[in-house]
Protein backbone atom coordinates (compact mmCIF):
# COMPACT_ATOMS: atom_id res chain seq x y z
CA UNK A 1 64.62 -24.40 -93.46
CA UNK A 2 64.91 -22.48 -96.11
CA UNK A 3 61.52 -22.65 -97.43
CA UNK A 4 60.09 -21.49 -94.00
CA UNK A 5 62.50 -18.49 -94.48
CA UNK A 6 61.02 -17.62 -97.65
CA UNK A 7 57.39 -18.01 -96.56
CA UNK A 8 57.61 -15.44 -93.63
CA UNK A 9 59.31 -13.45 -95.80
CA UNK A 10 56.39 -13.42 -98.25
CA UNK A 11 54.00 -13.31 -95.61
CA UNK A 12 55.48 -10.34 -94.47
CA UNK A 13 55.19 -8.41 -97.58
CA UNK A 14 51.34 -9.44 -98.30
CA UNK A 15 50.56 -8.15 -94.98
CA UNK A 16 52.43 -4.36 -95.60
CA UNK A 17 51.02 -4.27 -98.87
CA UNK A 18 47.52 -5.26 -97.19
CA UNK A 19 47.84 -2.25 -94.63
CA UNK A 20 49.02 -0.02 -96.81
CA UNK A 21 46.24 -0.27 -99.20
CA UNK A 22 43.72 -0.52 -96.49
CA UNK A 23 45.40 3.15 -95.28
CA UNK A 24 44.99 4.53 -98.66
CA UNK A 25 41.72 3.69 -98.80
CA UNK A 26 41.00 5.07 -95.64
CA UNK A 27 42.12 8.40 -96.31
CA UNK A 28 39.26 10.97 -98.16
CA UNK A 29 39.39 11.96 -101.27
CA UNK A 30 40.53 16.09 -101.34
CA UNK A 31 39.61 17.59 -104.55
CA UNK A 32 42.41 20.29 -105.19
CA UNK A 33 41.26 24.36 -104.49
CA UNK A 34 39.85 26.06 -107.87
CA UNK A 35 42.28 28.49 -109.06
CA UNK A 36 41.37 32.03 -107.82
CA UNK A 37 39.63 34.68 -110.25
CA UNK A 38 40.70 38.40 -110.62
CA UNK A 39 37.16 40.20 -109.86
CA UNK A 40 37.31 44.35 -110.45
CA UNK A 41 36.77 46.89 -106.97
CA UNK A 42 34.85 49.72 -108.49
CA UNK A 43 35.17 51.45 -104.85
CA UNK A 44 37.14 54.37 -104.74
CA UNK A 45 37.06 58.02 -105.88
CA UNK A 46 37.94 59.23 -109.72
CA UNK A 47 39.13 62.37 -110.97
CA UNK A 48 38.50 62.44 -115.30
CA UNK A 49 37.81 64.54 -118.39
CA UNK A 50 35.63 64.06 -121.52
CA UNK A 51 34.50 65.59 -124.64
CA UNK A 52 31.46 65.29 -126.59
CA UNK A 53 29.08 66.65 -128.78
CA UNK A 54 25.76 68.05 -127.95
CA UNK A 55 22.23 69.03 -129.62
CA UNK A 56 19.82 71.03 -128.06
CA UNK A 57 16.85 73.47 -128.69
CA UNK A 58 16.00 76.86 -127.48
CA UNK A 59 12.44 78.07 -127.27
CA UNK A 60 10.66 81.13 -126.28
CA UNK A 61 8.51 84.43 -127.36
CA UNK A 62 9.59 87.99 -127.84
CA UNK A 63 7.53 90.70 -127.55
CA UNK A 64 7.52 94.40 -126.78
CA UNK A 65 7.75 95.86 -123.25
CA UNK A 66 4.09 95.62 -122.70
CA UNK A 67 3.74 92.49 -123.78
CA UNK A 68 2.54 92.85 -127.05
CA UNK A 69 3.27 91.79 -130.70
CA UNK A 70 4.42 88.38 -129.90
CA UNK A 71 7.21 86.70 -132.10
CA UNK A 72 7.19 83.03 -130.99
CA UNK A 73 11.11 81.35 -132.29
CA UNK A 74 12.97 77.79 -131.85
CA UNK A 75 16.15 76.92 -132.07
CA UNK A 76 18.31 74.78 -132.59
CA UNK A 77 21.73 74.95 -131.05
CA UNK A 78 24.36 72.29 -131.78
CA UNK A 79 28.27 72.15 -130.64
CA UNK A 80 31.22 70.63 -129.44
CA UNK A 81 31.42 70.54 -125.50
CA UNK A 82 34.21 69.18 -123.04
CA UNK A 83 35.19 69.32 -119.27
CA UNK A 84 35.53 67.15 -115.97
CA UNK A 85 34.25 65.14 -113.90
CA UNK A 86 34.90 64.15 -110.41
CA UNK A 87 33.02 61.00 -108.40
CA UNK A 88 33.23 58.57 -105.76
CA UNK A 89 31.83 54.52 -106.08
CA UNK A 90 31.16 51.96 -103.45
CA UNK A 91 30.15 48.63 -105.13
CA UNK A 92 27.96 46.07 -102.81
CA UNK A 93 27.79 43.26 -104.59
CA UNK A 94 27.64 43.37 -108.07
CA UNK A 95 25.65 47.11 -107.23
CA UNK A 96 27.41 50.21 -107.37
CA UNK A 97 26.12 53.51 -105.08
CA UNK A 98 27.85 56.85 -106.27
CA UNK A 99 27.95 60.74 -106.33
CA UNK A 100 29.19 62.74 -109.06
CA UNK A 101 29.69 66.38 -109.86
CA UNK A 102 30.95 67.72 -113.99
CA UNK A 103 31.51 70.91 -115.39
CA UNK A 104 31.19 71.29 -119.35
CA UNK A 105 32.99 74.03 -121.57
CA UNK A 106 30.35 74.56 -124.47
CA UNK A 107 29.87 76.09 -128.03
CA UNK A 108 26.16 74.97 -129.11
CA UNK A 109 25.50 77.98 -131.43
CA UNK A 110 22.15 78.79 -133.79
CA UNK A 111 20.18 81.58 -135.15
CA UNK A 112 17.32 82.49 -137.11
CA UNK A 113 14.76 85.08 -138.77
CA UNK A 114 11.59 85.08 -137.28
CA UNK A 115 8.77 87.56 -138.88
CA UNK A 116 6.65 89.67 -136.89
CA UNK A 117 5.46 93.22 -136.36
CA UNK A 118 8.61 95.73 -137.11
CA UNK A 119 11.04 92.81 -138.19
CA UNK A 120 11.66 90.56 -139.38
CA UNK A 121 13.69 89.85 -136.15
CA UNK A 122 17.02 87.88 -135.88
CA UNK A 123 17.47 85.95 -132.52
CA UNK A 124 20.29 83.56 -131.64
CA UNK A 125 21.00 81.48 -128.74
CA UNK A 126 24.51 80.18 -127.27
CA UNK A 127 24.73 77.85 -124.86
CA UNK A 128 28.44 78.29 -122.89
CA UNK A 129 28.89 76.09 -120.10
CA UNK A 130 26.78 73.75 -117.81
CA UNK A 131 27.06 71.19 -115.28
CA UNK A 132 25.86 69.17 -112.78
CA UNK A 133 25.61 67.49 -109.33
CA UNK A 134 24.55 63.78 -109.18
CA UNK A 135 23.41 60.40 -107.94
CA UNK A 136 24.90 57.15 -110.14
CA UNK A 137 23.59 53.55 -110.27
CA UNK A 138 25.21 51.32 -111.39
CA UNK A 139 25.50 47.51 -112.21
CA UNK A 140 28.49 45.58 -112.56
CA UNK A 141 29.89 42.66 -114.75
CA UNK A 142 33.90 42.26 -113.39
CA UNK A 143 35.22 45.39 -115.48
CA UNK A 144 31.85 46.45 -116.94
CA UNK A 145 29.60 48.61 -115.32
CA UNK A 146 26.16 49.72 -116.69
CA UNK A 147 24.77 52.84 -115.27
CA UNK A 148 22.36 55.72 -114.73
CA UNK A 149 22.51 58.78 -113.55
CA UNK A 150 20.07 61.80 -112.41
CA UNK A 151 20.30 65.48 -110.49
CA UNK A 152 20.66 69.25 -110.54
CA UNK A 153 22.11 71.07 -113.45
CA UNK A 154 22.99 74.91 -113.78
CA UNK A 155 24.09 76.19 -117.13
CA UNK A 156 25.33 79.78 -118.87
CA UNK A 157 23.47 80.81 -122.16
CA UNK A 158 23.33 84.01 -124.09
CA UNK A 159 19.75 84.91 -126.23
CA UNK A 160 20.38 88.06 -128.63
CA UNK A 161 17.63 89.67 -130.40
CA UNK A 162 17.73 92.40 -133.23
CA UNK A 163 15.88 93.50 -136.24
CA UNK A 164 17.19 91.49 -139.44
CA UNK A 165 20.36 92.81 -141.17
CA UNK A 166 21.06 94.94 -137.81
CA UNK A 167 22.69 94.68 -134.82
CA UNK A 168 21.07 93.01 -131.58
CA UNK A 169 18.89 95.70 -129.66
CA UNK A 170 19.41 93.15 -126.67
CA UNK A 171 21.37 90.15 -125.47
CA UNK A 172 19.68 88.29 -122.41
CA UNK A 173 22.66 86.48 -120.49
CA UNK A 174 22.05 83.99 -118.27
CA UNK A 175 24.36 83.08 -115.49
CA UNK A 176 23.25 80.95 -113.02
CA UNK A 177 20.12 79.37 -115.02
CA UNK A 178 19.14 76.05 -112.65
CA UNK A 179 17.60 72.90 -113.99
CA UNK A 180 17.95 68.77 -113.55
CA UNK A 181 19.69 66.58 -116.08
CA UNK A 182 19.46 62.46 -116.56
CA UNK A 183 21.18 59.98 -118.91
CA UNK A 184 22.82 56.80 -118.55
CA UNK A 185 26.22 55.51 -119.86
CA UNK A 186 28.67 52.35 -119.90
CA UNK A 187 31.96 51.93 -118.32
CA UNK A 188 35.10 49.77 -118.73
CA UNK A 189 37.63 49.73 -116.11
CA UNK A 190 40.27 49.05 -119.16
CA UNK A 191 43.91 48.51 -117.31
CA UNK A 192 44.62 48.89 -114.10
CA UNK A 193 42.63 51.72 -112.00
CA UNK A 194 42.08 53.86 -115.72
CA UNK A 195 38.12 53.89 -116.23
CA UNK A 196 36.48 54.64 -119.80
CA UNK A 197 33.04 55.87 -120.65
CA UNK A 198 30.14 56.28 -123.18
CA UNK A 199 27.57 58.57 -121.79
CA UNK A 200 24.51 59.92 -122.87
CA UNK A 201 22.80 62.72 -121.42
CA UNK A 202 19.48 65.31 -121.33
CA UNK A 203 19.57 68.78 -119.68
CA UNK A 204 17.39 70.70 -119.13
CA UNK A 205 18.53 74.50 -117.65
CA UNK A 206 15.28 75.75 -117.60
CA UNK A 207 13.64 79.68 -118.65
CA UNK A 208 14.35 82.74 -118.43
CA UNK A 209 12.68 86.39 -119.27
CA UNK A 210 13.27 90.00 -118.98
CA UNK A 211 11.61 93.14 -119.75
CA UNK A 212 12.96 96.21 -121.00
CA UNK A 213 12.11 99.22 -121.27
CA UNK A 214 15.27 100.70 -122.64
CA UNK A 215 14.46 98.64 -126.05
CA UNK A 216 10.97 98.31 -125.46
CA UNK A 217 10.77 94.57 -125.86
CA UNK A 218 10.93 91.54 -123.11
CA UNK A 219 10.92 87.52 -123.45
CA UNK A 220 8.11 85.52 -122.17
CA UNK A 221 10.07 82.83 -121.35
CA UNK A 222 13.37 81.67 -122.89
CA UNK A 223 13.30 77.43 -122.66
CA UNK A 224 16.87 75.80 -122.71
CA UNK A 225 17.24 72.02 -123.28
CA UNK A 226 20.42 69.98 -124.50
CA UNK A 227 21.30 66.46 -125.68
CA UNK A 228 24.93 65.13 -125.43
CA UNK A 229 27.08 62.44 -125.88
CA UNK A 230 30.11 62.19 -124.84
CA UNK A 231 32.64 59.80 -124.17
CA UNK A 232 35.78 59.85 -120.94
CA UNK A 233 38.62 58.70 -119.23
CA UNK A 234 39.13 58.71 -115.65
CA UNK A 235 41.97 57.47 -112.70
CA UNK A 236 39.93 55.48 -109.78
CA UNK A 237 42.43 56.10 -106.62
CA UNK A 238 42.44 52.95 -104.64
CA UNK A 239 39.99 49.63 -104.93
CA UNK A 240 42.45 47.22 -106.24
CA UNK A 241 41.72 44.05 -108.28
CA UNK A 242 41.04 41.44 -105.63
CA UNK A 243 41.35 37.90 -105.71
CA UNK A 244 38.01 35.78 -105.63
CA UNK A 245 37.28 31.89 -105.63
């Protein structure tokens, strides 16, 4: 009696233990979710400032009123320059669109004796301010971006020229002279929504001439050009981090 107690009894448990593996087996395998990765949202506008320093060269002829006695000059103008910058991004992919305007305060200075009928003459160029309105392209690794950049540029310059040893007999200023600039740069979105740059950038503002008959003497054509480098900060409002598999 008792042995046939003990035999269902065992029977019994083989058969759970048969059904249980059989519903184990059954079930699929589920292989646990990847753990999510932070990616960077470069969308979003950016208010910033920089500084820099910039290189650049300053070309053109003087002559008298009429047109004579030509006294052909370069320069060489070289400074510190710093301003702002304000932008907006929109990243599609790992490809960022975006528009940018800056403004630069400048002091690229130079001057030089030139010889030529009635001098020698001394002529000097200072380059005070420029800026810019401009596309960006850019290309995006998480928090690195690579980029380019191209548009107008409008700049502020002064061109004196006097006989050596004396004061200038005229200063040419230049306002409103319009041009294009181009560069490219890299940018690090280092904590939170706080960008930083590297930039590199060529300008040129274009030329400008007078004549005067007051001094007797005019410019053919006064050629402005700079080279910068310059490095920023910026605060991106809005485009958080978000979460990506």
């Amino acid at each position: 009696m008792q042995k046939s107690v003990l035999a269902a009894v065992a029977a019994s448990l083989l058969l759970t233990t048969a059904a249980s593996a059989a519903d184990l087996a059954a079930r699929p395998y589920t292989k646990a979710p990847a753990p999510m990765a932070a990616v960077y949202d470069w969308t979003g506008f950016y208010l910033g400032a920089d500084v820099g320093y910039g290189w650049g060269r300053s070309t053109g002829t003087l002559t008298n009123s009429g047109g004579l006695f030509p006294v052909p000059y370069s320069l060489n103008p070289s400074g510190v320059l710093g301003g702002g910058f304000i932008g907006g991004n929109y990243q599609i992919s790992n490809v960022v669109l975006g528009v940018e305007a800056d403004w630069q305060a400048s002091d690229l200075n130079a001057s030089g004796n030139f010889a030529g009928v009635g001098g020698p003459y001394a002529i000097g160029t200072k380059i005070k301010d420029y800026g810019s309105v401009r596309g960006r392209l850019g290309f995006v690794f998480d928090r690195w971006m690579v980029f380019g950049t191209a548009g107008a540029a409008w700049g502020s310059w002064d061109t004196s020229y006097g006989v050596a040893g004396a004061n200038p007999f005229v200063t040419a200023s230049v306002r409103s002279g319009i041009g294009w600039t181009a560069g490219a740069g890299v940018e690090y979105a280092f904590s939170g929504n706080w960008l930083g740059r590297v930039e590199y950038r060529y300008t040129d503002l274009g030329t400008a001439s007078f004549v005067s008959t007051a001094t007797n003497s005019a410019e053919v054509g006064n050629h402005v050009t700079i080279n910068d480098v310059r490095v920023g900060i910026a605060y991106k409002f809005g485009g958080p981090v978000v979460a990506k598999y």
